[in-house]
Structure formats: C-alpha cells, structure tokens
Protein backbone atom coordinates (compact mmCIF):
# COMPACT_ATOMS: atom_id res chain seq x y z
CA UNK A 1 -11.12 -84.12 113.52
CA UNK A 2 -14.59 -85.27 112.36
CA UNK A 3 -16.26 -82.17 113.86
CA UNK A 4 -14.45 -80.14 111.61
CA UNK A 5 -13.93 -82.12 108.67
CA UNK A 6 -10.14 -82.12 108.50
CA UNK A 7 -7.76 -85.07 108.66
CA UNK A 8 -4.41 -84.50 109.61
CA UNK A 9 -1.86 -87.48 108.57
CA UNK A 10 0.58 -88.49 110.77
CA UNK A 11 3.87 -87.33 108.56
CA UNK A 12 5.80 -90.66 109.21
CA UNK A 13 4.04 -92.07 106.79
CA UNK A 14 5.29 -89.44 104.44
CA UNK A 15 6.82 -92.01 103.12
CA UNK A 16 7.78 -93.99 99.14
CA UNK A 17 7.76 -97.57 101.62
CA UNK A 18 3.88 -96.89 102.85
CA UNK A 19 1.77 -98.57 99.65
CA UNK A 20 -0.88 -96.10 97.97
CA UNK A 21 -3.73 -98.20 98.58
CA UNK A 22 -2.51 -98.04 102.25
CA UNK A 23 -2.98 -94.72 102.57
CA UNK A 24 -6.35 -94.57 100.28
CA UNK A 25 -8.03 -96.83 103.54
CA UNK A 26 -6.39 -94.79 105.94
CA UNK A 27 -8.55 -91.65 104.38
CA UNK A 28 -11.80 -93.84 104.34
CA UNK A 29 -10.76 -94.92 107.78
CA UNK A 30 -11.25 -91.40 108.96
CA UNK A 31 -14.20 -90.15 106.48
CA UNK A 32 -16.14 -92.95 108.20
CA UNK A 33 -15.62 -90.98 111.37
CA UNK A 34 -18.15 -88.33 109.78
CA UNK A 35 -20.90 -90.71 109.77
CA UNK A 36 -19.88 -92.84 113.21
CA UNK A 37 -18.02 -91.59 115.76
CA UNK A 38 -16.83 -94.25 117.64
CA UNK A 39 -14.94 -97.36 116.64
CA UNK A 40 -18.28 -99.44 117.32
CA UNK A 41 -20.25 -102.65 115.68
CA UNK A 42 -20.89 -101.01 112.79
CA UNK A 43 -17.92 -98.71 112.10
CA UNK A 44 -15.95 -102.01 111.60
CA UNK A 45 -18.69 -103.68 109.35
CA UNK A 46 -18.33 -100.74 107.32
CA UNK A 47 -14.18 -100.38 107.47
CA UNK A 48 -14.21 -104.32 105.96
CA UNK A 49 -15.69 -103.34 103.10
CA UNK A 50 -12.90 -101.28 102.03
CA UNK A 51 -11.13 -103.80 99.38
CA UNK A 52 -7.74 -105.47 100.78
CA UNK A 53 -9.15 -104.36 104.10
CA UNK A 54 -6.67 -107.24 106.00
CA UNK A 55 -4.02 -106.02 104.35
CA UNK A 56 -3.99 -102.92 105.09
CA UNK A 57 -4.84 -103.01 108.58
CA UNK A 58 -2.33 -105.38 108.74
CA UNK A 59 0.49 -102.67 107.60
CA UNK A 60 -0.85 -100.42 109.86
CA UNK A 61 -1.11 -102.81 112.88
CA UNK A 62 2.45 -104.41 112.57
CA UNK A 63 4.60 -102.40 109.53
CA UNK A 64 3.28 -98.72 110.76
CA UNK A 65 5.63 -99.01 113.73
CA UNK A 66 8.97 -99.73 112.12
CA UNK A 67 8.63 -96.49 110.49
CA UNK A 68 8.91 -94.58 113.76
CA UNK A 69 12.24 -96.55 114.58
CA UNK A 70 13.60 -95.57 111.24
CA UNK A 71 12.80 -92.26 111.54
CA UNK A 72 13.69 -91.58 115.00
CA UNK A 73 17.78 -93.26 113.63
C-alpha cells in the first residue's frame, strides 16, 4: 500500500525455488509505486532499468503461477 508505505508479500513466494534477485525487483517493483501510482509510460521505463528486468518479469509472469498449484497439493 503506497499510501502507507508498507508492502505486504504474497507468502507463496515464501519460498527456497523463488531466486533472490527475484524478489529484490519485486520490492523495487512496489517502491516505485511511491513515486507513480499507476502502471503508466513511465512506471515501466523506470521498472526496465532494474538489471535482469526480463528475467524476472518473466518468473513472475509464467513461473509465479506454478507455485500456487504446488501449494494448493
């Protein structure tokens, strides 16, 4: 919640399998929120700057899922 500068992480990826880095962009993801609110123009000029931003969006986009399945076995 950017209006009160707390970021809650969703606690499946609580998880060994979810790379460091990952989760590092995930944070910067969110602190970006503080500055724009909305996932416009230049919130995504400013997300690709994070290094490896491809592949972590990429885990997100496509691996993220597979950890609800496993979790929900």
């Amino acid at each position: 919640d950017w209006a009160i500068d707390h970021i809650k992480v969703n606690d499946v990826l609580n998880s060994r399998s979810v790379p460091r880095e990952t989760m590092k962009f995930l944070i910067y993801h969110e602190c970006l929120h503080q500055r724009i609110h909305k996932h416009g123009t230049e919130f995504r000029r400013l997300e690709r700057l994070f290094p490896d931003f491809t592949e972590h969006e990429h885990f997100l986009d496509y691996k993220f899922p597979d950890f609800y399945r496993e979790k929900a076995m």
